[in-house]
PDB file of N, CA and C in Angstrom:
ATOM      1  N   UNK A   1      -3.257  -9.224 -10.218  1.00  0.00           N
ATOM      2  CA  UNK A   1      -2.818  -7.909 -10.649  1.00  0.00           C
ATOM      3  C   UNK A   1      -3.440  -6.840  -9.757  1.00  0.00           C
ATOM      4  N   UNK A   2      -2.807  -5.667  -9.823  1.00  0.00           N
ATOM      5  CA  UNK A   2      -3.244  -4.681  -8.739  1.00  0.00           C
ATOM      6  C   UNK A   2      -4.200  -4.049  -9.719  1.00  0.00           C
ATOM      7  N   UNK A   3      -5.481  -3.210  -8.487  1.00  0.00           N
ATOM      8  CA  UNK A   3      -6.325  -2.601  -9.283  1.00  0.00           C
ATOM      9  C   UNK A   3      -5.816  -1.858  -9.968  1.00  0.00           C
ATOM     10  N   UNK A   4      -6.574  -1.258 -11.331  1.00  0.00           N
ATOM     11  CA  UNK A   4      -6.289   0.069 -12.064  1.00  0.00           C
ATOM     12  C   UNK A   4      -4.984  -0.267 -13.328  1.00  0.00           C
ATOM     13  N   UNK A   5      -4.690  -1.441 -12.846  1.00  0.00           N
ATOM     14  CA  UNK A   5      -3.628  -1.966 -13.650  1.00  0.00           C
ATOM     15  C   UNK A   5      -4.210  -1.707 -14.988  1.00  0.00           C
ATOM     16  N   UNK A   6      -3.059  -1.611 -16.221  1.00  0.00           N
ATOM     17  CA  UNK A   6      -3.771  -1.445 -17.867  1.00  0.00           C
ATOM     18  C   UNK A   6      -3.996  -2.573 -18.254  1.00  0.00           C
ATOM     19  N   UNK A   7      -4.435  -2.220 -19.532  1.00  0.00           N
ATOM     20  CA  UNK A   7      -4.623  -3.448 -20.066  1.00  0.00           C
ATOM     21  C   UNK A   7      -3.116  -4.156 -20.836  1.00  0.00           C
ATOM     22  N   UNK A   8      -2.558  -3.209 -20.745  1.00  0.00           N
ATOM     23  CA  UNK A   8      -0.861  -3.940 -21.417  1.00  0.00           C
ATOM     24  C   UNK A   8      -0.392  -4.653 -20.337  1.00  0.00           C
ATOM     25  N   UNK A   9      -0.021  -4.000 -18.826  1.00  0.00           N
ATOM     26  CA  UNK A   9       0.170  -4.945 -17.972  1.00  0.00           C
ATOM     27  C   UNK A   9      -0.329  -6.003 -17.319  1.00  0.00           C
ATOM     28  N   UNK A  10      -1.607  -6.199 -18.051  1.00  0.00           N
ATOM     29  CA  UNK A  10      -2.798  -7.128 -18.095  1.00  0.00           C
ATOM     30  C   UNK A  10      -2.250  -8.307 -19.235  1.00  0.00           C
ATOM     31  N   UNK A  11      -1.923  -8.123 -19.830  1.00  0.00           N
ATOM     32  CA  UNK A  11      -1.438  -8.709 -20.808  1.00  0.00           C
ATOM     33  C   UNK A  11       0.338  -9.239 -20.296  1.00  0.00           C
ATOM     34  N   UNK A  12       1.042  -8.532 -20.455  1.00  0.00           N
ATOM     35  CA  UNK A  12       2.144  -8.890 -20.065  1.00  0.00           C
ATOM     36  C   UNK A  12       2.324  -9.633 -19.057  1.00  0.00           C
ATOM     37  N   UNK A  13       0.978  -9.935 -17.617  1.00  0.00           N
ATOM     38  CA  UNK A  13       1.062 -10.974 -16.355  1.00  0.00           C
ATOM     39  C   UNK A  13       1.225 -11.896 -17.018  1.00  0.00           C
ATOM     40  N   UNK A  14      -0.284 -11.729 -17.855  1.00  0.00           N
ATOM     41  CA  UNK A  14      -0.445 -13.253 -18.572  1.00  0.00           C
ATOM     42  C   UNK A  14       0.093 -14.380 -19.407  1.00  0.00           C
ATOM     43  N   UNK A  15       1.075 -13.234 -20.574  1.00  0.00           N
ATOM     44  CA  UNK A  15       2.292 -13.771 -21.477  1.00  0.00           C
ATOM     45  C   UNK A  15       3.382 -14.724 -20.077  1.00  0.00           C
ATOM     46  N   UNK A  16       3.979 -13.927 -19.309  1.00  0.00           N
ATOM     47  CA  UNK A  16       4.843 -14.452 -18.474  1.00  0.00           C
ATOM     48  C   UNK A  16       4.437 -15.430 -17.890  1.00  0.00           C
ATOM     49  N   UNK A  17       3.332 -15.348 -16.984  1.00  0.00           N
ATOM     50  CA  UNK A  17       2.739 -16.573 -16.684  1.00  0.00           C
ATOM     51  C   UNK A  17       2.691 -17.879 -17.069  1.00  0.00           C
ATOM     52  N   UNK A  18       2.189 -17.986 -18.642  1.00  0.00           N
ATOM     53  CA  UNK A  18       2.462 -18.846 -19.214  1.00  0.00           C
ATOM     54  C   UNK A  18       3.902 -19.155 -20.245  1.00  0.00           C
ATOM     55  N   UNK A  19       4.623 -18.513 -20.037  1.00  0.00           N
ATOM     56  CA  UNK A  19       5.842 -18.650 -20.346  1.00  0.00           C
ATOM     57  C   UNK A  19       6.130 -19.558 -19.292  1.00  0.00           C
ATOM     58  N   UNK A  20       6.227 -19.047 -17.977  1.00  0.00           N
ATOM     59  CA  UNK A  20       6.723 -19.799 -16.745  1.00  0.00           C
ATOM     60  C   UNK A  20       6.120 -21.111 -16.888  1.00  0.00           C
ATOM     61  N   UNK A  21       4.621 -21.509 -17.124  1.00  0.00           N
ATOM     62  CA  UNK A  21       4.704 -22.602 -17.052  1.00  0.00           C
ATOM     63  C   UNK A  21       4.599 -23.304 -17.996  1.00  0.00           C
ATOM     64  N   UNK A  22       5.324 -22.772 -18.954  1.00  0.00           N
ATOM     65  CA  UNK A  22       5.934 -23.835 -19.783  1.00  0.00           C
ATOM     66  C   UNK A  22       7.090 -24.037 -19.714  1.00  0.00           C
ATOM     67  N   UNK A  23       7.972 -23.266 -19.420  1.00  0.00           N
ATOM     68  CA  UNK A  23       9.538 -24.113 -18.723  1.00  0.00           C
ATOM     69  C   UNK A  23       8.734 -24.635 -17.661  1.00  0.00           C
ATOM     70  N   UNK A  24       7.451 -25.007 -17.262  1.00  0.00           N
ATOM     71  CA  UNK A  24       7.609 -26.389 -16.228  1.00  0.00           C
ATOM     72  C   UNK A  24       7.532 -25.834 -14.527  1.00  0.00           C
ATOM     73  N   UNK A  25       7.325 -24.541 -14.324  1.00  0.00           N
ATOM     74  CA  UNK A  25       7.043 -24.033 -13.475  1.00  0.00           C
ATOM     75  C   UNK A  25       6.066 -24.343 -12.546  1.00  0.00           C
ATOM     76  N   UNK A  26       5.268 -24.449 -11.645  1.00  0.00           N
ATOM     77  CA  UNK A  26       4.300 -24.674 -10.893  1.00  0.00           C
ATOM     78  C   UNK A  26       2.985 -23.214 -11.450  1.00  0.00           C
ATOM     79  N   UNK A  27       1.722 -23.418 -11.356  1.00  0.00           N
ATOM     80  CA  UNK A  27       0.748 -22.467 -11.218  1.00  0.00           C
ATOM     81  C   UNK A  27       1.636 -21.177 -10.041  1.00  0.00           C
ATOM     82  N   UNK A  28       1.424 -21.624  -8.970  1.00  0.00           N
ATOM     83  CA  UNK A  28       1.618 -20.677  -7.969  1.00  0.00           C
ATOM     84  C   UNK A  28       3.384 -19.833  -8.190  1.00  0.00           C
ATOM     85  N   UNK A  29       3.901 -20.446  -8.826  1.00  0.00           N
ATOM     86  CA  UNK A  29       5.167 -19.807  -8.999  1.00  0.00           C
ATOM     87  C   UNK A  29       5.137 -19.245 -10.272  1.00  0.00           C
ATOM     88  N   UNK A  30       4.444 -19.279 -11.083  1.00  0.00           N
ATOM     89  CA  UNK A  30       4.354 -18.990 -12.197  1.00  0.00           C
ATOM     90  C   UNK A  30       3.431 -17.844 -11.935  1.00  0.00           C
ATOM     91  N   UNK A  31       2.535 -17.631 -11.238  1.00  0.00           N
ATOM     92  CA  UNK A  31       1.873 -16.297 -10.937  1.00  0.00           C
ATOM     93  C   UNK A  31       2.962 -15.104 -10.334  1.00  0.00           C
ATOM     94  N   UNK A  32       3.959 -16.245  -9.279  1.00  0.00           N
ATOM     95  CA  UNK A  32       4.619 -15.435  -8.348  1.00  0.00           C
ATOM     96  C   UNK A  32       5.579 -14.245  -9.229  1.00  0.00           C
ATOM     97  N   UNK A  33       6.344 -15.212 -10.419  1.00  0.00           N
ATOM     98  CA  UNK A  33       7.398 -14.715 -11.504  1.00  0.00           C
ATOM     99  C   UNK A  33       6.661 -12.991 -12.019  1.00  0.00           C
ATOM    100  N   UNK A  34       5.515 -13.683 -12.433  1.00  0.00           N
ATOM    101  CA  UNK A  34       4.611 -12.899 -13.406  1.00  0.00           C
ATOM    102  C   UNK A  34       4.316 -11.494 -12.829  1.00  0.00           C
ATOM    103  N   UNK A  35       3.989 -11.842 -11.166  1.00  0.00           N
ATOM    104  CA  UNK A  35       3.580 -10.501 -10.389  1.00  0.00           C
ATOM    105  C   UNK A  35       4.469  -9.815 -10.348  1.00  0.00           C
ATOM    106  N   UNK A  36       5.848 -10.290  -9.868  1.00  0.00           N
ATOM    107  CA  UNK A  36       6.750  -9.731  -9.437  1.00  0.00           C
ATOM    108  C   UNK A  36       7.507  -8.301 -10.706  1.00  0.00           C
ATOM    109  N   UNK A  37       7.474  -9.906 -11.673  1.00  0.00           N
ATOM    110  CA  UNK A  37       8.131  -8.477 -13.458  1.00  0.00           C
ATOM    111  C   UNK A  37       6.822  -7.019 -13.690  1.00  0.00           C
ATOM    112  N   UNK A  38       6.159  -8.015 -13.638  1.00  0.00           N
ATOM    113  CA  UNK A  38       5.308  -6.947 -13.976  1.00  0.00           C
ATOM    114  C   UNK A  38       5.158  -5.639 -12.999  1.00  0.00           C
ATOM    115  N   UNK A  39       5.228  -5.806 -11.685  1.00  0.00           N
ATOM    116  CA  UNK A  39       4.985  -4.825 -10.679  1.00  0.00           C
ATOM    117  C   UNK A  39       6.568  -4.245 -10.608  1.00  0.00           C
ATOM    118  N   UNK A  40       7.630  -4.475 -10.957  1.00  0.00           N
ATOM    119  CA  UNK A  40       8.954  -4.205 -11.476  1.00  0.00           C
ATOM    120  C   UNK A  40       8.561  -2.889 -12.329  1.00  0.00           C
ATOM    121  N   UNK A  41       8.305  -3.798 -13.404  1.00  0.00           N
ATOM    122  CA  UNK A  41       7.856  -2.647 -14.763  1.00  0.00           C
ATOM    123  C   UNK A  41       6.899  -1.694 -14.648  1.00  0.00           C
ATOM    124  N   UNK A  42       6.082  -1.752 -13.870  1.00  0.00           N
ATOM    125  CA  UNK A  42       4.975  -0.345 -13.263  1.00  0.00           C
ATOM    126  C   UNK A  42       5.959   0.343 -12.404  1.00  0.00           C
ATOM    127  N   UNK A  43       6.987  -0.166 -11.581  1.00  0.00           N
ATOM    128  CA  UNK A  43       7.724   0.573 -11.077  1.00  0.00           C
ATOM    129  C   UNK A  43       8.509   1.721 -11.483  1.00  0.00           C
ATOM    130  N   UNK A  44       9.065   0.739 -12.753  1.00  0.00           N
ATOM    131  CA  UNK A  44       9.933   1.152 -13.556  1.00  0.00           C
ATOM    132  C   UNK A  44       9.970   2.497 -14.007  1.00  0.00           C
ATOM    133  N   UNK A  45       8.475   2.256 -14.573  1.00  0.00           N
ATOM    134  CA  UNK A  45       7.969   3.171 -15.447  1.00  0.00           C
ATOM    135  C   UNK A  45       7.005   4.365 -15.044  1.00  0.00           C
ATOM    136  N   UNK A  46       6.849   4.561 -13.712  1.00  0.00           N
ATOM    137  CA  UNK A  46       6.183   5.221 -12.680  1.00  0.00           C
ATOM    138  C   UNK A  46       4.712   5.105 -12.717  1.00  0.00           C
ATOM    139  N   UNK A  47       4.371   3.942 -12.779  1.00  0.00           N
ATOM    140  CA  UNK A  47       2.876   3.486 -12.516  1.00  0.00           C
ATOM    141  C   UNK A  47       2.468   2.826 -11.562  1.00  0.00           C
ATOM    142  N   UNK A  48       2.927   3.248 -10.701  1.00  0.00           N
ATOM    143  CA  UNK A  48       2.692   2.125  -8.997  1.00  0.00           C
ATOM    144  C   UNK A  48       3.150   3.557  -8.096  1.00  0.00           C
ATOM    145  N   UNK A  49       2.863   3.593  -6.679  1.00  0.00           N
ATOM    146  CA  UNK A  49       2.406   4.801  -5.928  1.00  0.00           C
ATOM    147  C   UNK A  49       3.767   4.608  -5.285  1.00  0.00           C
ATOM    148  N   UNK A  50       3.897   3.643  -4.999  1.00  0.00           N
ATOM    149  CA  UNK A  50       5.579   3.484  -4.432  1.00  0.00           C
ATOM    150  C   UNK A  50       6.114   2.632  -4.848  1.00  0.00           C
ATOM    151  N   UNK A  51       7.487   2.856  -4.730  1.00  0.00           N
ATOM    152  CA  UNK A  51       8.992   1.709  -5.572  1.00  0.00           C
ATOM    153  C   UNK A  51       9.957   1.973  -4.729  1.00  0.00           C
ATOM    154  N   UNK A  52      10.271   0.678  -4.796  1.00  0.00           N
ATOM    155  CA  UNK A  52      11.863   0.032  -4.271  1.00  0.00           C
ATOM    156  C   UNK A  52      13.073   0.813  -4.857  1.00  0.00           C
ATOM    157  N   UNK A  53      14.120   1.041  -3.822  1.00  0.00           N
ATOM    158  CA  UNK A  53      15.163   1.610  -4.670  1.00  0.00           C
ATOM    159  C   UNK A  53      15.618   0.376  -5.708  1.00  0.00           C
ATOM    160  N   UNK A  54      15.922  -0.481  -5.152  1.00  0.00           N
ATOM    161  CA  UNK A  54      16.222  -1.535  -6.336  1.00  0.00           C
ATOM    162  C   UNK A  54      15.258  -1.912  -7.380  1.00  0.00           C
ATOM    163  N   UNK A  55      13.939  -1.646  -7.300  1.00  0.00           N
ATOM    164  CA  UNK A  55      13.759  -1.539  -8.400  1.00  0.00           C
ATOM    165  C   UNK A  55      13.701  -0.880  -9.804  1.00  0.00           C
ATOM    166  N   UNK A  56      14.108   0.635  -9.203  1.00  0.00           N
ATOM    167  CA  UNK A  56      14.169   1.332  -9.903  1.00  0.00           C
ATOM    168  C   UNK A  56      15.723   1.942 -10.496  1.00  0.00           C
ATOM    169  N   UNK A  57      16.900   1.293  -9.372  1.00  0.00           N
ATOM    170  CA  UNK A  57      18.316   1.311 -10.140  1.00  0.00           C
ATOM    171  C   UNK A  57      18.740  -0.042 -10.484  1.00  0.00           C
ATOM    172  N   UNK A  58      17.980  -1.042 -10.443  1.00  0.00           N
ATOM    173  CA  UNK A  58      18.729  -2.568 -11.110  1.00  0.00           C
ATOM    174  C   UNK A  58      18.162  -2.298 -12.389  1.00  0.00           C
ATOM    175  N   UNK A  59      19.082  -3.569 -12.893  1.00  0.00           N
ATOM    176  CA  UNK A  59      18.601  -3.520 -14.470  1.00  0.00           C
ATOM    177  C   UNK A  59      17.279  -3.826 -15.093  1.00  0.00           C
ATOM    178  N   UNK A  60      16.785  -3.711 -15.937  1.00  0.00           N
ATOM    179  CA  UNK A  60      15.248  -3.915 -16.078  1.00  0.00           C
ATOM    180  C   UNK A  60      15.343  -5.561 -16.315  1.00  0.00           C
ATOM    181  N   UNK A  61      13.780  -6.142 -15.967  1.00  0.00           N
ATOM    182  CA  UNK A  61      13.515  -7.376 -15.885  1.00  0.00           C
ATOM    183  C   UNK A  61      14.005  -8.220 -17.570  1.00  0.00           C
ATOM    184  N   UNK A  62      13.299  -7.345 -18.274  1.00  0.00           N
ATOM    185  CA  UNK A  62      13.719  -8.133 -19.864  1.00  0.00           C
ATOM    186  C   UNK A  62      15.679  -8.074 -20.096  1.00  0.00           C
ATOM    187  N   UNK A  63      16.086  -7.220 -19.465  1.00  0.00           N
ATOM    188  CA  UNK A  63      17.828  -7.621 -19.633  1.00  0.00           C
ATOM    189  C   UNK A  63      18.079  -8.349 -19.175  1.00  0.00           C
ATOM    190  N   UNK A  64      17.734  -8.296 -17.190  1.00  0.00           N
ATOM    191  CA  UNK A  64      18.471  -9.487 -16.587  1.00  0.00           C
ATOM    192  C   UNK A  64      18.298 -11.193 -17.091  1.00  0.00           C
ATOM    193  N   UNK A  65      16.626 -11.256 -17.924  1.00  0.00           N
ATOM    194  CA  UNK A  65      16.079 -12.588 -18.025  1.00  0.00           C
ATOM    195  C   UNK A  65      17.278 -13.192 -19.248  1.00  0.00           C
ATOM    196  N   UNK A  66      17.613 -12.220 -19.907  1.00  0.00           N
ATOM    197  CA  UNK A  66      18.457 -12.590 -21.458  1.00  0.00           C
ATOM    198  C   UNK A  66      20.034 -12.781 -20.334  1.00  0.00           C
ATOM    199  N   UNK A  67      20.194 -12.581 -19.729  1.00  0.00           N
ATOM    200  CA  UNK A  67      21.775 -12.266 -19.385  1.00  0.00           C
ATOM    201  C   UNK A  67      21.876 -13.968 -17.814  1.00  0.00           C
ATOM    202  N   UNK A  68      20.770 -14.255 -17.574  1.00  0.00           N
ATOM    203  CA  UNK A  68      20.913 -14.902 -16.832  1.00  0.00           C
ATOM    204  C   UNK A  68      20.343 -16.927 -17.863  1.00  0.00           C
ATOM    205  N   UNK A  69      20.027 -16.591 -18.590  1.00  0.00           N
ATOM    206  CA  UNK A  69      19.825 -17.731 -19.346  1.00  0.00           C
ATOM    207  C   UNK A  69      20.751 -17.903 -20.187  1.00  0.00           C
ATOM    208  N   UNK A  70      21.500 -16.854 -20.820  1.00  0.00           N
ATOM    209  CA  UNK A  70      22.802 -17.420 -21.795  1.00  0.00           C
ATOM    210  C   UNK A  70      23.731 -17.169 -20.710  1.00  0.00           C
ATOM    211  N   UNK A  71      24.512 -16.185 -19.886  1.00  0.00           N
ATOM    212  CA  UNK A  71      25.437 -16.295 -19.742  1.00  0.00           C
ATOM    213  C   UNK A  71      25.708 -16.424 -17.921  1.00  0.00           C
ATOM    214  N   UNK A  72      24.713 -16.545 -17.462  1.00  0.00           N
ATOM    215  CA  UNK A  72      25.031 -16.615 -16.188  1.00  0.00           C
ATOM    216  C   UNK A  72      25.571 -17.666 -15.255  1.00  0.00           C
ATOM    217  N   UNK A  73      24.820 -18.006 -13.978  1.00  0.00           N
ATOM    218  CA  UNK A  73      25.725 -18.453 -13.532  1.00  0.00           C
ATOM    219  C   UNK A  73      26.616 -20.210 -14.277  1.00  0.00           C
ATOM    220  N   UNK A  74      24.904 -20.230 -14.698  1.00  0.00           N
ATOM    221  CA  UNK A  74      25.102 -22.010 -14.921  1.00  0.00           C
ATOM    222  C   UNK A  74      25.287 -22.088 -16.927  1.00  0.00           C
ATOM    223  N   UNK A  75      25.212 -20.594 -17.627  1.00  0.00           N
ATOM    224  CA  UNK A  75      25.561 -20.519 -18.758  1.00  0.00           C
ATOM    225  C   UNK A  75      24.192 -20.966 -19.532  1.00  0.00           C
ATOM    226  N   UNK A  76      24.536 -21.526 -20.691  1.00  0.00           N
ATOM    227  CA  UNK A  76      23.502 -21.466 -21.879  1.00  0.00           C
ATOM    228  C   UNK A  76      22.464 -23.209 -21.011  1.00  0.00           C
ATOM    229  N   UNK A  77      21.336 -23.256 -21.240  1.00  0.00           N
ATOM    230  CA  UNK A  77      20.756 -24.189 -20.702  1.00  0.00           C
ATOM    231  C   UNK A  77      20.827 -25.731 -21.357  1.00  0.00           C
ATOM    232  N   UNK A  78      20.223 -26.479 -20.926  1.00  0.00           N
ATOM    233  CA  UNK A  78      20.496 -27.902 -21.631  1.00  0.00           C
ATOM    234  C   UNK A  78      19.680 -27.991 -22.839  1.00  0.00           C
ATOM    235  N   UNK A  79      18.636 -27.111 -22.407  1.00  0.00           N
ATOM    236  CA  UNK A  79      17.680 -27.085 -23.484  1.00  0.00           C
ATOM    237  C   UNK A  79      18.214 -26.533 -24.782  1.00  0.00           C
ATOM    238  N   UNK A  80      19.277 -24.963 -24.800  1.00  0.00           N
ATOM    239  CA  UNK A  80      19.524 -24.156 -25.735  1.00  0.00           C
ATOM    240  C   UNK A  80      20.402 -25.040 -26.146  1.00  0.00           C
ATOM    241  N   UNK A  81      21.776 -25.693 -25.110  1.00  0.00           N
ATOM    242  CA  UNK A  81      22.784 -26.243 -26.070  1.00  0.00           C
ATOM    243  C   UNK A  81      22.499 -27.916 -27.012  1.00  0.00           C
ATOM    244  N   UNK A  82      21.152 -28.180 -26.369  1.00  0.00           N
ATOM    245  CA  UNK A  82      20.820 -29.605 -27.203  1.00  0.00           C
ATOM    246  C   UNK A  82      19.941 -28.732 -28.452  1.00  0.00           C
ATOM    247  N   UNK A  83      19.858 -27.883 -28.583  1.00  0.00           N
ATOM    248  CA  UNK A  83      19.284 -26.945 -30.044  1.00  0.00           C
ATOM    249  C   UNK A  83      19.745 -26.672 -30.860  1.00  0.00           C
ATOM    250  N   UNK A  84      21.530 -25.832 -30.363  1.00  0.00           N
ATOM    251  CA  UNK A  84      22.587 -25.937 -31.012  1.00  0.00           C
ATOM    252  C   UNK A  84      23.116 -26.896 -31.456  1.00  0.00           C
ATOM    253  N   UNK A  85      23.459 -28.096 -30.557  1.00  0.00           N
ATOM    254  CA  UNK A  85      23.967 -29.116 -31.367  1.00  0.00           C
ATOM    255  C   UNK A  85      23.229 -30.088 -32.247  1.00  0.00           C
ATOM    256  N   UNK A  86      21.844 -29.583 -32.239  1.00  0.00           N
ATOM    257  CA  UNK A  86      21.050 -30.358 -33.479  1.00  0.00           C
ATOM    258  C   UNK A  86      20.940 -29.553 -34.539  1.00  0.00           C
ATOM    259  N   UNK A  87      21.062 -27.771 -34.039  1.00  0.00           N
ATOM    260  CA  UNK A  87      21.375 -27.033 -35.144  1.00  0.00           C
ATOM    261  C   UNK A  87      22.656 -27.522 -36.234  1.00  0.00           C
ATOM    262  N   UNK A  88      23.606 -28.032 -35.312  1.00  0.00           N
ATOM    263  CA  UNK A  88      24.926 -28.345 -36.203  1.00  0.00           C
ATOM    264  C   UNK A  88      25.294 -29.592 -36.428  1.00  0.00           C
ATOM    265  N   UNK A  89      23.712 -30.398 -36.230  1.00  0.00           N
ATOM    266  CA  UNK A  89      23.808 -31.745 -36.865  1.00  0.00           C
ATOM    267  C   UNK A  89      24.811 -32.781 -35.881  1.00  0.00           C
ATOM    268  N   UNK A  90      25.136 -32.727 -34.496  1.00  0.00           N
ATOM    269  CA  UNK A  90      26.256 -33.221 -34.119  1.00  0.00           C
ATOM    270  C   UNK A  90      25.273 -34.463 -33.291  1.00  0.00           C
ATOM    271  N   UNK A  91      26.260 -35.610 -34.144  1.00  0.00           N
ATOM    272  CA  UNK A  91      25.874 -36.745 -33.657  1.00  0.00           C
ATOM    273  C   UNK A  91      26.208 -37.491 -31.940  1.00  0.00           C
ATOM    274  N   UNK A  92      25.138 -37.933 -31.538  1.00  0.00           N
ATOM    275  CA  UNK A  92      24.589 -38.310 -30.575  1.00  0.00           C
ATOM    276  C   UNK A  92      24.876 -37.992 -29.452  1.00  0.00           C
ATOM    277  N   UNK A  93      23.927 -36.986 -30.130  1.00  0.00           N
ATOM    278  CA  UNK A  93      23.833 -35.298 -29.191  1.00  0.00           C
ATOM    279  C   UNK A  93      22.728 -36.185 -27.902  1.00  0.00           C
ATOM    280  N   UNK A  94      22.103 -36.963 -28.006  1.00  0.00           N
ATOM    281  CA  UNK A  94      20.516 -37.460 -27.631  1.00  0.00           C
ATOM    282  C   UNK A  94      21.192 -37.942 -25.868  1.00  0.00           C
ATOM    283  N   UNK A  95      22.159 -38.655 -26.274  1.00  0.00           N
ATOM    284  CA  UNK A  95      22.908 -39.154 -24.746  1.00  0.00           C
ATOM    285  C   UNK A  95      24.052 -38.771 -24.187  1.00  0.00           C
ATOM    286  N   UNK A  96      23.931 -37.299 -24.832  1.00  0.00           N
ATOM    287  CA  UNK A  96      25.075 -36.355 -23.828  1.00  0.00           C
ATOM    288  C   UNK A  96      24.117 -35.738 -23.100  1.00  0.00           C
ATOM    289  N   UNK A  97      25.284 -35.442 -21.606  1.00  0.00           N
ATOM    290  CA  UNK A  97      24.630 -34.741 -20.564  1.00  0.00           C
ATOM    291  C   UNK A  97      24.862 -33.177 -21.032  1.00  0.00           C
ATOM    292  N   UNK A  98      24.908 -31.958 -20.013  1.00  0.00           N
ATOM    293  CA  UNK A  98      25.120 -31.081 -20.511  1.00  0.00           C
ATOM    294  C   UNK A  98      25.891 -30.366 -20.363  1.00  0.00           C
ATOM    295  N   UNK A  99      27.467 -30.574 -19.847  1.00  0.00           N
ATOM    296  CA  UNK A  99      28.600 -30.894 -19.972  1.00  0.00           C
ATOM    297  C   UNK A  99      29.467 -31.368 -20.910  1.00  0.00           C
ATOM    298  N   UNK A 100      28.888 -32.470 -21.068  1.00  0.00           N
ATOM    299  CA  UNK A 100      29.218 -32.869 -22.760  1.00  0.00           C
ATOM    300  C   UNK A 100      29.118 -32.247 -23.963  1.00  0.00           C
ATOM    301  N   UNK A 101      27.705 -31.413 -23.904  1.00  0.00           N
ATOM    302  CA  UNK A 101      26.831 -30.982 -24.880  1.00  0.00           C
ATOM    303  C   UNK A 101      27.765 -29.716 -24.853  1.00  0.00           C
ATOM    304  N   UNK A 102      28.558 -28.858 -23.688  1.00  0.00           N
ATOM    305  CA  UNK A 102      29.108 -27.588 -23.519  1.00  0.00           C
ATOM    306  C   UNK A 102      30.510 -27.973 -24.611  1.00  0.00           C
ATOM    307  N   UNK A 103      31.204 -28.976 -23.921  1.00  0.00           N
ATOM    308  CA  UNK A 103      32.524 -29.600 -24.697  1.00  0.00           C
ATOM    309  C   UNK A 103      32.795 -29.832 -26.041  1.00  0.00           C
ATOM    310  N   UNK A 104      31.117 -30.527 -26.974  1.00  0.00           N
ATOM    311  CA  UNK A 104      31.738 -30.613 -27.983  1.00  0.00           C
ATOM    312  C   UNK A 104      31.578 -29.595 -28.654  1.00  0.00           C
ATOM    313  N   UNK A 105      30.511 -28.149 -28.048  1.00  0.00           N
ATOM    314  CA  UNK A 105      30.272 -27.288 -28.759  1.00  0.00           C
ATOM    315  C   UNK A 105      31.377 -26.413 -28.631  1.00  0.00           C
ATOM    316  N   UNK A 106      31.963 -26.260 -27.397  1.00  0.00           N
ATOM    317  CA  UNK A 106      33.406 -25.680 -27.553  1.00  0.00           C
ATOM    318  C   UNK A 106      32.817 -24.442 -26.328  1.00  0.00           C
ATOM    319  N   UNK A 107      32.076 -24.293 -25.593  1.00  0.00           N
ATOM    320  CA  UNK A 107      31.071 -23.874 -25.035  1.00  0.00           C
ATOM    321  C   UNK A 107      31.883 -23.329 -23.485  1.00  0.00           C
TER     322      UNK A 107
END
């Protein structure tokens, strides 16, 4: 984290961080994710001495993360749609791929 940083964005490295590596991320990429949102969001929010035009006219980090896990390129994940279909009880959900898992949900 950069000096002078708060203690919220002190906090928020760290949440992400370990978010990242628990989807399974590496240490070093999981710092990389973490630096990057966070120094986004000081951007954002005019707490960093200089900013990117893109960071400051793209969409903020917490929209794009929701918009690229349900609906983007590759859609809802294997993880979410094997959740759903145990949400809805659908049998042998265990040895569909996730293709399958898209099909019987109607997906």
């Amino acid at each position: 984290m950069p000096r002078g940083s708060s203690p919220k964005r002190e906090r928020q490295y760290e949440h992400i961080k370990e978010s990242a590596m628990d989807r399974g991320e590496s240490r070093k990429r999981a710092e990389e994710i973490a630096a990057r949102t966070v120094n986004k969001e000081r951007a954002r929010s005019g707490e960093s001495e200089t900013a990117s035009k893109t960071s400051l006219q793209d969409m903020s980090s917490s929209e794009r993360g929701g918009q690229r896990s349900h609906s983007g390129a590759g859609g809802p994940t294997y993880d979410q749609l094997y959740e759903e279909a145990k949400r809805r009880n659908l049998h042998g959900r265990s040895q569909m791929n996730k293709a399958e898992l898209k099909q019987k949900l109607g997906k």
